[in-house]
N, C-alpha and C. Protein backbone atom coordinates (compact mmCIF):
# COMPACT_ATOMS: atom_id res chain seq x y z
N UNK A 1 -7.92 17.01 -1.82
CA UNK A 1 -7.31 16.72 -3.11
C UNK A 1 -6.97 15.23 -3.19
N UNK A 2 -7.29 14.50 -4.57
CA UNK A 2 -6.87 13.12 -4.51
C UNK A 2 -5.60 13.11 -5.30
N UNK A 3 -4.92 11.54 -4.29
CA UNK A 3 -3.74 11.50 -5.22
C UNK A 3 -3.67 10.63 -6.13
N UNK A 4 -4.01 11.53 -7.06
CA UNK A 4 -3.80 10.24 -8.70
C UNK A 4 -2.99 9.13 -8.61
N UNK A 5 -1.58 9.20 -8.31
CA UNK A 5 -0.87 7.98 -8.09
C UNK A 5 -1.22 6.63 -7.36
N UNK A 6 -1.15 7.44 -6.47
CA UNK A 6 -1.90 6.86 -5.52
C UNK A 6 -2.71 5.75 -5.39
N UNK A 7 -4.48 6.43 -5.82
CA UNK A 7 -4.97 5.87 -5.75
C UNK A 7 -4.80 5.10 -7.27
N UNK A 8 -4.44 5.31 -8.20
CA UNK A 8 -4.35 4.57 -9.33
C UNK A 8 -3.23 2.98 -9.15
N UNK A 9 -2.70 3.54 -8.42
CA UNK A 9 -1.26 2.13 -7.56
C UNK A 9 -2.38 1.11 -7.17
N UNK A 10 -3.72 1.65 -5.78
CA UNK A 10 -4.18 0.50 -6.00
C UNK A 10 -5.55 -0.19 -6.01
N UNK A 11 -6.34 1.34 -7.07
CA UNK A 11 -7.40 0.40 -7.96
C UNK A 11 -7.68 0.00 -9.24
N UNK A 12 -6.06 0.25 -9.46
CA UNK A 12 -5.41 -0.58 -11.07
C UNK A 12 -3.78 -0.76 -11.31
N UNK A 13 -4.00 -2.10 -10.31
CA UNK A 13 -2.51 -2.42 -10.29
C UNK A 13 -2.74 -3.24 -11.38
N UNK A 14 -1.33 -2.84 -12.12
CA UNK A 14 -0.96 -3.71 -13.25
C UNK A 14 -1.17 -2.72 -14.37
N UNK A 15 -2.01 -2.11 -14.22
CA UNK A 15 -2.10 -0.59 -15.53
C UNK A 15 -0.76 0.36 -15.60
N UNK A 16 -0.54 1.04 -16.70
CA UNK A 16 0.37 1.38 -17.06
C UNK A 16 -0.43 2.67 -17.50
N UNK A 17 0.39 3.83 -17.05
CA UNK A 17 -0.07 5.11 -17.53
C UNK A 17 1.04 6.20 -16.69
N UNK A 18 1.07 7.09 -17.21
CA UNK A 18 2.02 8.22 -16.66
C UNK A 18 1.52 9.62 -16.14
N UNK A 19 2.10 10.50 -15.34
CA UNK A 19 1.07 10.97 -14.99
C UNK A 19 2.10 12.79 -15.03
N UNK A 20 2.16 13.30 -15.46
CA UNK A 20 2.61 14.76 -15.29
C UNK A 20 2.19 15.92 -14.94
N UNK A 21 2.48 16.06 -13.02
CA UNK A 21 1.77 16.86 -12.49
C UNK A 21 0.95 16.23 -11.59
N UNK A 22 0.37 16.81 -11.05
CA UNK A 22 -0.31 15.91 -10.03
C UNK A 22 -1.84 16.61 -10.51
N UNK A 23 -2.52 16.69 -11.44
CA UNK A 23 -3.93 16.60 -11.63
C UNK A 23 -4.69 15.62 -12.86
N UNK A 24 -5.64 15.72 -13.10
CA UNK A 24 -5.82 14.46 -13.97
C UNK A 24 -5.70 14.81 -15.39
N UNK A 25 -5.74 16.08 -15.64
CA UNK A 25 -5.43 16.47 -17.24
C UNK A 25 -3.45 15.73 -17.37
N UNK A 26 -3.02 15.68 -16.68
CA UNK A 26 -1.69 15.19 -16.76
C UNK A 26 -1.52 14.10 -17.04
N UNK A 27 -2.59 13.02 -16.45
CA UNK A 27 -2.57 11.78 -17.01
C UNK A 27 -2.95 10.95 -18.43
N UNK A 28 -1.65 10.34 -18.78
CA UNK A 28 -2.10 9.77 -20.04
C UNK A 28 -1.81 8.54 -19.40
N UNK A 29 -2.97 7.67 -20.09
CA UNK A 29 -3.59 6.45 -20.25
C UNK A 29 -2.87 5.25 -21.36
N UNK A 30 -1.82 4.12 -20.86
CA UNK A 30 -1.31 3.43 -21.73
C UNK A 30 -1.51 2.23 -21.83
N UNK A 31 -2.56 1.36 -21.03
CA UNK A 31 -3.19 0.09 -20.91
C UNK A 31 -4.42 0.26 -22.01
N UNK A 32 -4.82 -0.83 -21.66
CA UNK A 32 -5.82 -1.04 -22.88
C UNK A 32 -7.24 -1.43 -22.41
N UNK A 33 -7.15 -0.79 -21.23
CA UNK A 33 -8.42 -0.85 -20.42
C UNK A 33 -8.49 0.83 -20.84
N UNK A 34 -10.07 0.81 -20.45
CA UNK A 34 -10.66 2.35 -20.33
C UNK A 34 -10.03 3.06 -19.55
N UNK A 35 -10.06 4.17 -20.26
CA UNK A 35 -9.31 5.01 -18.51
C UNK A 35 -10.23 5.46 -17.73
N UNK A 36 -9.63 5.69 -16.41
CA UNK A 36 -10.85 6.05 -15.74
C UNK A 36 -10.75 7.33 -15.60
N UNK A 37 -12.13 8.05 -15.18
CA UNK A 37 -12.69 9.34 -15.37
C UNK A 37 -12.15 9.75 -13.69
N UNK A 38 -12.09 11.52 -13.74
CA UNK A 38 -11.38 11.97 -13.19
C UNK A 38 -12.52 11.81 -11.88
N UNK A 39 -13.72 11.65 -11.77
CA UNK A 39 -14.85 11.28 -11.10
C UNK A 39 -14.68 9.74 -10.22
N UNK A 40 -14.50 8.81 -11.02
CA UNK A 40 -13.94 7.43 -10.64
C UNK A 40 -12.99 7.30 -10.13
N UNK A 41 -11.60 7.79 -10.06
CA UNK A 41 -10.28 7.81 -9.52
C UNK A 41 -10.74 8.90 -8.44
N UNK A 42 -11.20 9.76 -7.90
CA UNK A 42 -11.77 10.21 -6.94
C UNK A 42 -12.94 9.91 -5.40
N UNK A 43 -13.46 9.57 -6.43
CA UNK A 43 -14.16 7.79 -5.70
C UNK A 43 -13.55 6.69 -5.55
N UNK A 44 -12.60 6.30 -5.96
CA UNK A 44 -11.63 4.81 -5.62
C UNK A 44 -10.73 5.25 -4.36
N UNK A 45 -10.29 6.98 -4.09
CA UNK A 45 -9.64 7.56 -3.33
C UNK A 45 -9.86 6.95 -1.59
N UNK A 46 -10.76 7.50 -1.01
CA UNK A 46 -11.06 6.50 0.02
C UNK A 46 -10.73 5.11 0.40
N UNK A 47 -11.21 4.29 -1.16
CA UNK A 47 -11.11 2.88 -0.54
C UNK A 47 -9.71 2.50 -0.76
N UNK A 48 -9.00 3.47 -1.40
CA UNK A 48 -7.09 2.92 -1.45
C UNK A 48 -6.88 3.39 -0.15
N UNK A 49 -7.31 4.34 0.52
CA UNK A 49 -6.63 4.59 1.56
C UNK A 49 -6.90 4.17 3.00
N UNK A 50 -8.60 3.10 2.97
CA UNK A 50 -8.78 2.49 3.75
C UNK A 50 -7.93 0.98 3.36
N UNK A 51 -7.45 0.50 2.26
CA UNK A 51 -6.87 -0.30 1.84
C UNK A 51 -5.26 -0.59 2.64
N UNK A 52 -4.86 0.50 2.15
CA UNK A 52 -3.75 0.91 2.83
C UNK A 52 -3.53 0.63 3.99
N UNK A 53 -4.44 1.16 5.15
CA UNK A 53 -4.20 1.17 6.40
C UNK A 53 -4.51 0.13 6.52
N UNK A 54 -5.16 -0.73 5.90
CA UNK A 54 -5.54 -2.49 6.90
C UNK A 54 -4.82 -2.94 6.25
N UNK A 55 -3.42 -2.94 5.08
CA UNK A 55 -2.86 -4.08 5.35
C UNK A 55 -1.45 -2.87 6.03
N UNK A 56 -1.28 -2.32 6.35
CA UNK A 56 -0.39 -1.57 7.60
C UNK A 56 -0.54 -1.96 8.72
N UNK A 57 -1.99 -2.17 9.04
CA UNK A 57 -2.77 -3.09 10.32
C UNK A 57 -2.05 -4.60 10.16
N UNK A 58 -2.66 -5.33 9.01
CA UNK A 58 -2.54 -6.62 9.03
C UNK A 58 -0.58 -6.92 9.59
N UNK A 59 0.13 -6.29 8.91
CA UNK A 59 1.49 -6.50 9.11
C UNK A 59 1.89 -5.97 10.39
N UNK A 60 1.38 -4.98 11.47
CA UNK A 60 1.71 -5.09 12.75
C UNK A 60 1.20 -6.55 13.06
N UNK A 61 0.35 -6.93 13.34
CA UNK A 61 -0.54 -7.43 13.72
C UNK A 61 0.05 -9.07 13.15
N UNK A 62 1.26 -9.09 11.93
CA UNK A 62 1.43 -10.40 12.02
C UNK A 62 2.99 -10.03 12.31
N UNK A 63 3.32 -8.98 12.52
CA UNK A 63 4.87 -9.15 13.05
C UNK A 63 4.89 -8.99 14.87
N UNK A 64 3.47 -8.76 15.25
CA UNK A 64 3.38 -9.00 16.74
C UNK A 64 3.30 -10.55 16.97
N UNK A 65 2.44 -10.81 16.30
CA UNK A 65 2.28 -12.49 16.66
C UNK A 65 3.56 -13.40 16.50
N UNK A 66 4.40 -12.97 15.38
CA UNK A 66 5.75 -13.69 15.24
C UNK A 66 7.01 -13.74 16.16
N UNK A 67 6.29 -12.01 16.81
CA UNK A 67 7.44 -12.02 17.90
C UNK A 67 6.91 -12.61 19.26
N UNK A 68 5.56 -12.78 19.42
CA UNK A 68 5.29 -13.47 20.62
C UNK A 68 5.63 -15.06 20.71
N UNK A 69 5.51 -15.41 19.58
CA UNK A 69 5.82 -16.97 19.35
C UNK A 69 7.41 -16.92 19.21
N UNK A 70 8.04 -15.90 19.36
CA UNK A 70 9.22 -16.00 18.97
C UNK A 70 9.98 -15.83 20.54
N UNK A 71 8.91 -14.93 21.40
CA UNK A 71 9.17 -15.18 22.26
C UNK A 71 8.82 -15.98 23.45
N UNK A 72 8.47 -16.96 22.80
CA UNK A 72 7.68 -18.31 23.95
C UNK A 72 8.75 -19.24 23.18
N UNK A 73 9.70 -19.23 22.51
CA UNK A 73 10.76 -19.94 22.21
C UNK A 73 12.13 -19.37 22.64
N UNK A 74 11.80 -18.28 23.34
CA UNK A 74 12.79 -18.29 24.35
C UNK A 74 14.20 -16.71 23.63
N UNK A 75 13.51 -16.94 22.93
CA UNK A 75 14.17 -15.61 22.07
C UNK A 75 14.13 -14.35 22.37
N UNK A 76 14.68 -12.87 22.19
CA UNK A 76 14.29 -12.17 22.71
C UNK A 76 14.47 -10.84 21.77
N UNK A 77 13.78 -9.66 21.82
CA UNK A 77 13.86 -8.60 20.74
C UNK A 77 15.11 -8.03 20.51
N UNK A 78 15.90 -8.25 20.84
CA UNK A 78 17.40 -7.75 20.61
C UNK A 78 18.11 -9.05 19.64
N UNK A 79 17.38 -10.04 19.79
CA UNK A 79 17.99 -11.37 18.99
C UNK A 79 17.34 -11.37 17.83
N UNK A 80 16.34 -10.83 17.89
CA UNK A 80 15.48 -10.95 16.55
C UNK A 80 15.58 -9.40 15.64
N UNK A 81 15.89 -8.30 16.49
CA UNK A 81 16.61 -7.49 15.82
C UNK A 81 17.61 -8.06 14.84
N UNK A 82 18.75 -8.49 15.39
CA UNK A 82 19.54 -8.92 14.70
C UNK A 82 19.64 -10.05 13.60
N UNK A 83 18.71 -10.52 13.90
CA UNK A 83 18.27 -11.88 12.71
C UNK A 83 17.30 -11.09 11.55
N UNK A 84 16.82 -10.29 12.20
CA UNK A 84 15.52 -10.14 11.20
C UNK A 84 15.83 -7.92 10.92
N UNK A 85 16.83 -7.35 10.77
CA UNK A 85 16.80 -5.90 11.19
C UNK A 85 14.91 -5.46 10.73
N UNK A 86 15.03 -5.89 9.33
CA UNK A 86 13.80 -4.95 8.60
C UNK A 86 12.36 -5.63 9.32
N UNK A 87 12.53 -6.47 10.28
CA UNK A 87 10.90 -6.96 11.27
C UNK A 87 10.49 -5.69 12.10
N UNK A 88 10.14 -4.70 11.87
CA UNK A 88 9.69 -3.71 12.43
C UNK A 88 7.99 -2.85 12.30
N UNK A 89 7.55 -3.08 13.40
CA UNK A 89 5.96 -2.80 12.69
C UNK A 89 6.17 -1.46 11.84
């Protein structure tokens, strides 16, 4: 099952539409772009959710590097806890 929200969050950010229920007869369409077909938002499904995971990737991957440089300055994860609480992969 795809999730309308979902994938509509992000292969039309910036569109405006509401959605009641979680199937696509629920969705009404309030941008002024075409809406997309319940076929197309099904197919965009995948690539939001490979989307997703690489920038979930990208942000480990730059809050590791911040803490390694953070710790070649002599700092340490209990210090940067406290400076930074929400730095958490």
């Amino acid at each position: 099952m795809t999730d309308i929200a979902f994938t509509l969050t992000h292969s039309h950010p910036g569109s405006e539409w509401t959605l009641d229920g979680d199937n696509y007869t629920g969705l009404t369409w309030l941008s002024d772009t075409p809406k997309p077909t319940e076929q197309e938002i099904t197919d965009a499904y995948p690539l939001a959710v490979v989307a997703k995971e690489s920038a979930a990737a990208d942000r480990v991957a730059t809050i590791t590097a911040a803490r390694d440089h953070a710790a070649s300055l002599g700092f340490t994860d209990a210090m940067l806890a406290v400076m930074y609480p929400n730095l958490t992969p």
